[in-house]
C-alpha atoms as a PDB file:
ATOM      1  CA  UNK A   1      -6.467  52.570  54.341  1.00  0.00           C
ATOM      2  CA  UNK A   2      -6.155  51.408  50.431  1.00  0.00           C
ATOM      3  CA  UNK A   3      -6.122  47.792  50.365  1.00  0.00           C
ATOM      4  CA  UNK A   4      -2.822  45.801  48.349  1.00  0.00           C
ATOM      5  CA  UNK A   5      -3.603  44.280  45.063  1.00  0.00           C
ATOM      6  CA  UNK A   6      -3.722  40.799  45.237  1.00  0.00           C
ATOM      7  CA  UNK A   7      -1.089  39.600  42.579  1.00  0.00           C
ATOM      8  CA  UNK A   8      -2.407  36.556  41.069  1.00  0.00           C
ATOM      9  CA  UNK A   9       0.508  34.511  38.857  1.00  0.00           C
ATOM     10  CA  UNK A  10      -0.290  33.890  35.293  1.00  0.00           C
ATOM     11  CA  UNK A  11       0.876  31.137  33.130  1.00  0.00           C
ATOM     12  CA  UNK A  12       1.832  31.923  30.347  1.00  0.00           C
ATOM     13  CA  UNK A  13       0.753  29.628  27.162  1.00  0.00           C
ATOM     14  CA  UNK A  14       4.050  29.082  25.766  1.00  0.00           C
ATOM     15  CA  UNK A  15       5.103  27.686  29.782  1.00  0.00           C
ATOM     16  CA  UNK A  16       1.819  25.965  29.705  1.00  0.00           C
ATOM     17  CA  UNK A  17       2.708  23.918  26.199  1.00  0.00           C
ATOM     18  CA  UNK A  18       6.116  23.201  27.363  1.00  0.00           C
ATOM     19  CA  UNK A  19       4.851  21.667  30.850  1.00  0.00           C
ATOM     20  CA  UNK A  20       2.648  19.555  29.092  1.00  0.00           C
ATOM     21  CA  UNK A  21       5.546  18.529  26.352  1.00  0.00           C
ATOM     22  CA  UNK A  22       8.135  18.008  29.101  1.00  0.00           C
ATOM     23  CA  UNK A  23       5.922  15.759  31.033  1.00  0.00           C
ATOM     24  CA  UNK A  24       5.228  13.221  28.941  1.00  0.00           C
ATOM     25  CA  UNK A  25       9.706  13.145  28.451  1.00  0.00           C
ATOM     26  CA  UNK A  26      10.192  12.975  32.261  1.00  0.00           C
ATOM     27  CA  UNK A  27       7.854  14.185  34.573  1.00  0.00           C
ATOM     28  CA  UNK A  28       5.096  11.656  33.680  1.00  0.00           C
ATOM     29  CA  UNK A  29       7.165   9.303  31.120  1.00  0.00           C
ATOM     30  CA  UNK A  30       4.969   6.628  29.684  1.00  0.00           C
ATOM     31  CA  UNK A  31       7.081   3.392  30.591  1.00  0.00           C
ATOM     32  CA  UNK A  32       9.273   4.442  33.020  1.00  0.00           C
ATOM     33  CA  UNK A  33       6.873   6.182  35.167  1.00  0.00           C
ATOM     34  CA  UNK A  34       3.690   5.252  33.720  1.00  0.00           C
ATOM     35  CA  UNK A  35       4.422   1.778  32.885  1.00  0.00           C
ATOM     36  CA  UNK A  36       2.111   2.074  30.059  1.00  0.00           C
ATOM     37  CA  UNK A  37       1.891   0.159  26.873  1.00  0.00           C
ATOM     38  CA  UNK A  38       4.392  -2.908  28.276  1.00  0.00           C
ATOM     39  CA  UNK A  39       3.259  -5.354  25.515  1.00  0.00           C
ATOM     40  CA  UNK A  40       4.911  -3.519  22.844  1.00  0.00           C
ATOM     41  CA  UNK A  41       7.880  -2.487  24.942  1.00  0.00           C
ATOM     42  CA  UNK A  42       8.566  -6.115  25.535  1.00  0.00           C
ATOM     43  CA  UNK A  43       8.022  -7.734  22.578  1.00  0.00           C
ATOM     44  CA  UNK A  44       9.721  -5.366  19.769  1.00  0.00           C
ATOM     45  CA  UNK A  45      12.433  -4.059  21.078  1.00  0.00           C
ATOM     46  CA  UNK A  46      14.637  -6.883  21.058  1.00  0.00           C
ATOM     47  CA  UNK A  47      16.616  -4.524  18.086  1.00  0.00           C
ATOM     48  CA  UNK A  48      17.106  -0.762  17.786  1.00  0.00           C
ATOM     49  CA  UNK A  49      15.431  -0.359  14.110  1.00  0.00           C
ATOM     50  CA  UNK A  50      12.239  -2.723  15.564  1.00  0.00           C
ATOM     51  CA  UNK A  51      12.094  -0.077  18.611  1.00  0.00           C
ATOM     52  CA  UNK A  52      12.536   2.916  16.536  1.00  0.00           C
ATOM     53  CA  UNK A  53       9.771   2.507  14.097  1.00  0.00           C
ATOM     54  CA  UNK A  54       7.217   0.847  16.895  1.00  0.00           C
ATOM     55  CA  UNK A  55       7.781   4.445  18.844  1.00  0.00           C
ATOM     56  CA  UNK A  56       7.462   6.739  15.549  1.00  0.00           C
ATOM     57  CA  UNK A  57       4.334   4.660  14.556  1.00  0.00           C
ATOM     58  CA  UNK A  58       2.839   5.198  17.750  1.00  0.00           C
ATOM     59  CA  UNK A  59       4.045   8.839  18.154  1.00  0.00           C
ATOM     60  CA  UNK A  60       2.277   9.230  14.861  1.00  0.00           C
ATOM     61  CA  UNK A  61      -1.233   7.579  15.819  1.00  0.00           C
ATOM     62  CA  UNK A  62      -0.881   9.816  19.348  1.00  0.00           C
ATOM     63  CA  UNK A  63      -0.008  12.907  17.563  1.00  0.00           C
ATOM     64  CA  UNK A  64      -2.935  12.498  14.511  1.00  0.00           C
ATOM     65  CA  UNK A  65      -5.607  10.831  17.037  1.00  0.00           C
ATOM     66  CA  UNK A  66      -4.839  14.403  19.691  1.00  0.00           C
ATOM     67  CA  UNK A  67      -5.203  16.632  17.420  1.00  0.00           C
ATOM     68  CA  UNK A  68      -8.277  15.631  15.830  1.00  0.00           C
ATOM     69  CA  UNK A  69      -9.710  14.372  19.285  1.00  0.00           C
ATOM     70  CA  UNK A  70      -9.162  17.743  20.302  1.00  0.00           C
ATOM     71  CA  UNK A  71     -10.500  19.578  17.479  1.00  0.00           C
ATOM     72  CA  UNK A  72     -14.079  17.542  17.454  1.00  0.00           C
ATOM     73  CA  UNK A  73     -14.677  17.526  21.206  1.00  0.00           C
ATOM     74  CA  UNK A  74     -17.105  19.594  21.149  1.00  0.00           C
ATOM     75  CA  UNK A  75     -19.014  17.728  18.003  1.00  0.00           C
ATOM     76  CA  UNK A  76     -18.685  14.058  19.095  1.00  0.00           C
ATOM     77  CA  UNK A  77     -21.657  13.297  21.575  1.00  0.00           C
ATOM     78  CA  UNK A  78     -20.529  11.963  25.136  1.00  0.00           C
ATOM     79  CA  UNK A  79     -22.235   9.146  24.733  1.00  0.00           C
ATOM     80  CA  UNK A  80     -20.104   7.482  22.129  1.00  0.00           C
ATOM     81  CA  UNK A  81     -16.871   9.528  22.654  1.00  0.00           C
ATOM     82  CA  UNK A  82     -14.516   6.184  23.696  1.00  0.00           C
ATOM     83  CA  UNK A  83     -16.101   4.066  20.129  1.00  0.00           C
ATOM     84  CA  UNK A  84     -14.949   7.404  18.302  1.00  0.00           C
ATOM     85  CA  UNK A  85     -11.568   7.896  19.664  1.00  0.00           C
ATOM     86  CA  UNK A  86     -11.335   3.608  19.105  1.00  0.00           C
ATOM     87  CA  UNK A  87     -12.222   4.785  15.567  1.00  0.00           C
ATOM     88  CA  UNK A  88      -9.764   7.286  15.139  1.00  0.00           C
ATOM     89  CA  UNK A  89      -7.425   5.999  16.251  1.00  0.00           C
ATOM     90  CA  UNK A  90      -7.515   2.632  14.244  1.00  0.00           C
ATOM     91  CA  UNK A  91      -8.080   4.746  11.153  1.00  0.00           C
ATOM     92  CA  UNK A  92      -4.214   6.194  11.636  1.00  0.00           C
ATOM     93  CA  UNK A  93      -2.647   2.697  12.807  1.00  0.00           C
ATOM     94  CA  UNK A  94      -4.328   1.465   9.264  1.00  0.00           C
ATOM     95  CA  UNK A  95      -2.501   4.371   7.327  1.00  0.00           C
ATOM     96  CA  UNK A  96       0.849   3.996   9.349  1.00  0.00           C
ATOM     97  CA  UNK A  97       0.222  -0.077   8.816  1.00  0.00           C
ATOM     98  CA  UNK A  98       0.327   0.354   5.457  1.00  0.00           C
ATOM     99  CA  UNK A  99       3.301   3.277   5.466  1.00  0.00           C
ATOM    100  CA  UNK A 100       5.679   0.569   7.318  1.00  0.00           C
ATOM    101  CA  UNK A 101       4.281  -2.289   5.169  1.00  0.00           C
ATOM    102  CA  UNK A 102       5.518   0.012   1.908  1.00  0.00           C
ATOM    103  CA  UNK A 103       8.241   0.858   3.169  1.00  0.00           C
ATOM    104  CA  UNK A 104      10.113  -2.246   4.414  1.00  0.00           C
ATOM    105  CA  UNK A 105       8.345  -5.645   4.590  1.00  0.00           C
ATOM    106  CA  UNK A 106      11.182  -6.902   6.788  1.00  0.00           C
ATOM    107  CA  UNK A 107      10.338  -4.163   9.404  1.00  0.00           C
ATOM    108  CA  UNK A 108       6.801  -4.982   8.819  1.00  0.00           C
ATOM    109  CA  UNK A 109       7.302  -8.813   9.677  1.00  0.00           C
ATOM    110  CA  UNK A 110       9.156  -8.362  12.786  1.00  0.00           C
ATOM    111  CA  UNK A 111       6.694  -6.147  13.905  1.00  0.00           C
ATOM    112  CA  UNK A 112       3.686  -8.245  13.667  1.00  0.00           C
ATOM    113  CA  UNK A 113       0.700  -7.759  14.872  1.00  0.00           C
ATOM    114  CA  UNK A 114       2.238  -5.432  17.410  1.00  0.00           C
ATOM    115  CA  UNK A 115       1.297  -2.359  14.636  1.00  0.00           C
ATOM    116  CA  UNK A 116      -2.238  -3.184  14.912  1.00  0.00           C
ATOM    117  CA  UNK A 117      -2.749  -3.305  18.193  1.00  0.00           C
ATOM    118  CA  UNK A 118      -1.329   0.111  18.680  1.00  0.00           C
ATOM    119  CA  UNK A 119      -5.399   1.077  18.279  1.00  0.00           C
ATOM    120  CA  UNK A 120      -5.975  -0.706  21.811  1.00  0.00           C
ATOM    121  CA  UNK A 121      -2.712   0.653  23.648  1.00  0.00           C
ATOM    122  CA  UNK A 122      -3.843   2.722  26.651  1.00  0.00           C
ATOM    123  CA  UNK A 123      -1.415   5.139  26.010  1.00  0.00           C
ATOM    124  CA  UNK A 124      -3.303   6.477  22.842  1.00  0.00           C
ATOM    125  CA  UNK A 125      -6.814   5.981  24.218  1.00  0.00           C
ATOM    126  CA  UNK A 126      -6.119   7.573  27.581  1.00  0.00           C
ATOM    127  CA  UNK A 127      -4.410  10.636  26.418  1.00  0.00           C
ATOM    128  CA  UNK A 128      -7.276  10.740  24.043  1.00  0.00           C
ATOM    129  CA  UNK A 129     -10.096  10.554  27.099  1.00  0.00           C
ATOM    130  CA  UNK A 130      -7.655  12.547  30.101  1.00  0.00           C
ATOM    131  CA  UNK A 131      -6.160  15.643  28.101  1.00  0.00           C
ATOM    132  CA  UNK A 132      -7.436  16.119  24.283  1.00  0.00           C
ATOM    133  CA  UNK A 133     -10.933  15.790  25.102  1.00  0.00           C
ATOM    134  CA  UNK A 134     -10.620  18.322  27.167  1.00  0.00           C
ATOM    135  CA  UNK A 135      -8.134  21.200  26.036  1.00  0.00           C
ATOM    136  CA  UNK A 136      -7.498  23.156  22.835  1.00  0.00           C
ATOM    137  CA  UNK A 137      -5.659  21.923  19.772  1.00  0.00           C
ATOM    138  CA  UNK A 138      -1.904  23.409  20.654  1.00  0.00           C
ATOM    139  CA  UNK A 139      -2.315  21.915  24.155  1.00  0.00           C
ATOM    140  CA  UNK A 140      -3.349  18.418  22.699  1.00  0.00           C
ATOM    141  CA  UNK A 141       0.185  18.574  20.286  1.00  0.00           C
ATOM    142  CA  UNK A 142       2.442  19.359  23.219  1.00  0.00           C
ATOM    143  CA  UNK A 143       0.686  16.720  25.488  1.00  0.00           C
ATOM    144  CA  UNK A 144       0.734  13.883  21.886  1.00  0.00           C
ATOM    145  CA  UNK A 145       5.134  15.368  21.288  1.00  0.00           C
ATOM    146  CA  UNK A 146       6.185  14.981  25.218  1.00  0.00           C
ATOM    147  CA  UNK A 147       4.033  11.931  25.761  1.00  0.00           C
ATOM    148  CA  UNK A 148       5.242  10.328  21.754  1.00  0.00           C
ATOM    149  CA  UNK A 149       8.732  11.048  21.945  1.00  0.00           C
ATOM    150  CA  UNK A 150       9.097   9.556  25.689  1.00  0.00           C
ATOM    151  CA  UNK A 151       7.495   6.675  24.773  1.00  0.00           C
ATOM    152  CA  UNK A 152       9.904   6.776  21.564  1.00  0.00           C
ATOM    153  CA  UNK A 153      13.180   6.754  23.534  1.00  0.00           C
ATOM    154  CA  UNK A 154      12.255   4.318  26.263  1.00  0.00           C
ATOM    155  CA  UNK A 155      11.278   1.834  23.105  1.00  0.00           C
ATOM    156  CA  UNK A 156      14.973   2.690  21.802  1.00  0.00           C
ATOM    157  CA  UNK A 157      17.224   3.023  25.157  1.00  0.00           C
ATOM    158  CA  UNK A 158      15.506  -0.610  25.741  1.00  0.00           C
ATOM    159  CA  UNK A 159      16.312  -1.567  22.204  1.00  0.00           C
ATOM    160  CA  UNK A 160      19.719  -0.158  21.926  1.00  0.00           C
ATOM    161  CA  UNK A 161      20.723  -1.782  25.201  1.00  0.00           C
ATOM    162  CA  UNK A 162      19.303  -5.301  24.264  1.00  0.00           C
ATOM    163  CA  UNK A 163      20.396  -5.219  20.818  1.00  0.00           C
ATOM    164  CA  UNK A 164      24.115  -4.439  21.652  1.00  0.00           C
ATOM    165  CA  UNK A 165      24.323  -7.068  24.472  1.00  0.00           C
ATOM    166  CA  UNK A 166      22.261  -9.735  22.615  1.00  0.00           C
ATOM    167  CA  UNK A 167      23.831  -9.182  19.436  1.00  0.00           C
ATOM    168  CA  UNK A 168      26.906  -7.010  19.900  1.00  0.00           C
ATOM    169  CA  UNK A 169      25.405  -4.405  17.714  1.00  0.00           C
ATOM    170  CA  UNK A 170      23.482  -1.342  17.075  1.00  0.00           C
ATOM    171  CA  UNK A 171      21.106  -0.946  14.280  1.00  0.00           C
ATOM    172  CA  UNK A 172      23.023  -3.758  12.656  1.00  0.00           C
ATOM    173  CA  UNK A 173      26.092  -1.584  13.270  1.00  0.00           C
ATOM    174  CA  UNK A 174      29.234  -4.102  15.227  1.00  0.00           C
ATOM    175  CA  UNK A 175      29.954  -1.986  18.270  1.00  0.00           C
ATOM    176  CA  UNK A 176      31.796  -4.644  20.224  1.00  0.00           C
ATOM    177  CA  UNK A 177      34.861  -6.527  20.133  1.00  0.00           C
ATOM    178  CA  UNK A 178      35.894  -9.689  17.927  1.00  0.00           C
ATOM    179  CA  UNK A 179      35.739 -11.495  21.288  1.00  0.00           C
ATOM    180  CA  UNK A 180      32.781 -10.506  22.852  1.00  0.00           C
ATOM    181  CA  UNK A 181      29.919 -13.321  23.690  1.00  0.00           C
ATOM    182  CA  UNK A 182      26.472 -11.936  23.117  1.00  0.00           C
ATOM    183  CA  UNK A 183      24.056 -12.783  25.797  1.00  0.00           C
ATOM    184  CA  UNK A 184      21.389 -14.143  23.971  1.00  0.00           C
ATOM    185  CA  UNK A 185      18.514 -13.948  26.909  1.00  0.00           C
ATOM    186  CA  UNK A 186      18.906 -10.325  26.074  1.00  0.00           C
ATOM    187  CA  UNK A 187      16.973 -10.642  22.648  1.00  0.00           C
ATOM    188  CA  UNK A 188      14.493 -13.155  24.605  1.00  0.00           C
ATOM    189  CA  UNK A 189      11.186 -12.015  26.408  1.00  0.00           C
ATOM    190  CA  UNK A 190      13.295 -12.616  29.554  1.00  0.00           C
ATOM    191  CA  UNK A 191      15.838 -10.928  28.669  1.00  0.00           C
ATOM    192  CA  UNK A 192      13.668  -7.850  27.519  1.00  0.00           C
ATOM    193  CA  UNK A 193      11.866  -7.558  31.776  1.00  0.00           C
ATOM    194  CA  UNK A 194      15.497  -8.021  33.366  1.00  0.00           C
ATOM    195  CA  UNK A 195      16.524  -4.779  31.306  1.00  0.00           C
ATOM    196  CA  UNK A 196      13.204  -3.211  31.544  1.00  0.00           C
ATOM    197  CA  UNK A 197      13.129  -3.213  35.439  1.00  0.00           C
ATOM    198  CA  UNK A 198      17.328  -2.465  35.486  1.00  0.00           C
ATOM    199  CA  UNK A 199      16.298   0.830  32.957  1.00  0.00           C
ATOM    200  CA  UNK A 200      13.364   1.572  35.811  1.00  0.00           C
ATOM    201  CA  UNK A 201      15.266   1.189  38.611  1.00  0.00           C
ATOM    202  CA  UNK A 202      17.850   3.838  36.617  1.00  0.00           C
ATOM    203  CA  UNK A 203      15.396   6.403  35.573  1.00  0.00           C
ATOM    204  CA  UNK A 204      14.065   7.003  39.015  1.00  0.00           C
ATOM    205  CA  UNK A 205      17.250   6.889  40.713  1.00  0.00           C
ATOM    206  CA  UNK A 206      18.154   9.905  38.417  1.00  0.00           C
ATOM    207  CA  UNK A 207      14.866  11.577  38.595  1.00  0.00           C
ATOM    208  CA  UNK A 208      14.740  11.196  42.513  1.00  0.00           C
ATOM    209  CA  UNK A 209      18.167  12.885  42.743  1.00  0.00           C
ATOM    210  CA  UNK A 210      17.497  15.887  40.623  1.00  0.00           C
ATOM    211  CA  UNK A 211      14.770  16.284  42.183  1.00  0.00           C
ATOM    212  CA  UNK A 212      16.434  16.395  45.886  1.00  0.00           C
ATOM    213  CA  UNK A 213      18.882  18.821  43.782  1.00  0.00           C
ATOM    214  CA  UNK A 214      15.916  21.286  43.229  1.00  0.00           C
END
């Protein structure tokens, strides 16, 4: 009697790289799941424009320190591999330090320090040490876009949301009425945990009931 073949499912690389890019968006979201890299989520986005740039410069250092984490792991001895991520990765905050500090000095100010210590956010070093170290190039890009660009829009929903009921505005833009008082705690550290745990309590609400819907 001829024995079945055993049909074992494949995955394909292009579901593969769109796993790993749609975790890091909702699946695995840095802040709202994560609750990674709260420092910078608390203390810049206190405006839309401050939130935007602090996610782009630290989708940038993810994205650059991946790829090239990725493409050495094979070279850099095991020994030293968390100094030489620490190194690469401060080499790309120094370049996008310098990018923001050309490009507006405002934005630079009201960032602060905050740029710089995007080389010590555990974001950046653990996505270095849990997933580029250990797959391929394209995998590393999907894993540094999802995992960038979720961190990226919880930095703006936060900012967007504190800037328009702190200030009554959106990237400088009036959105509310003549009328309206702005609630100043909002653009206050105090103000910035109240909407944090509010936009927490939201995004798991949603993601519980789509995933009762599945």
């Amino acid at each position: 009697m001829a024995h079945k073949p055993i049909n074992i499912p494949v995955v394909s690389e292009a579901k593969k790289d769109n796993h790993e890019f749609l975790k890091g968006l909702w699946l695995q979201n840095p802040v709202f799941v994560q609750v990674l890299g709260m420092c910078p989520t608390l203390a810049v986005t206190n405006s839309a424009i401050n939130a935007l740039v602090m996610g782009l410069a630290t989708l940038f250092v993810l994205l650059m320190s991946n790829t090239l984490v990725s493409a050495l792991r094979n070279i850099i001895p095991h020994q030293v591999r968390i100094a030489s991520y620490v190194l690469i990765i401060a080499s790309f905050v120094t370049a996008v330090d310098y990018l923001i500090q050309a490009w507006s000095l405002e934005i630079h100010k009201a960032l602060g320090a905050f740029i710089s210590l995007i080389v010590v956010n555990c974001l950046i070093l653990g996505r270095a040490e849990a997933f580029a170290s250990k797959n391929r190039v394209p995998h590393a890009i999907q894993d540094a876009l999802g995992m960038g660009l979720g961190f990226t829009l919880a930095l703006l929903a936060l900012g967007i949301t504190r800037e328009i009921l702190g200030n009554g505005s959106v990237f400088s833009w009036s959105v509310m009425p003549e009328n309206f008082q702005p609630w100043i705690i909002m653009l206050l550290p105090g103000g910035g945990f109240f909407m944090l745990a509010f936009l927490v309590l939201l995004f798991n609400a949603i993601k519980r009931y789509t995933d009762k819907q599945e």
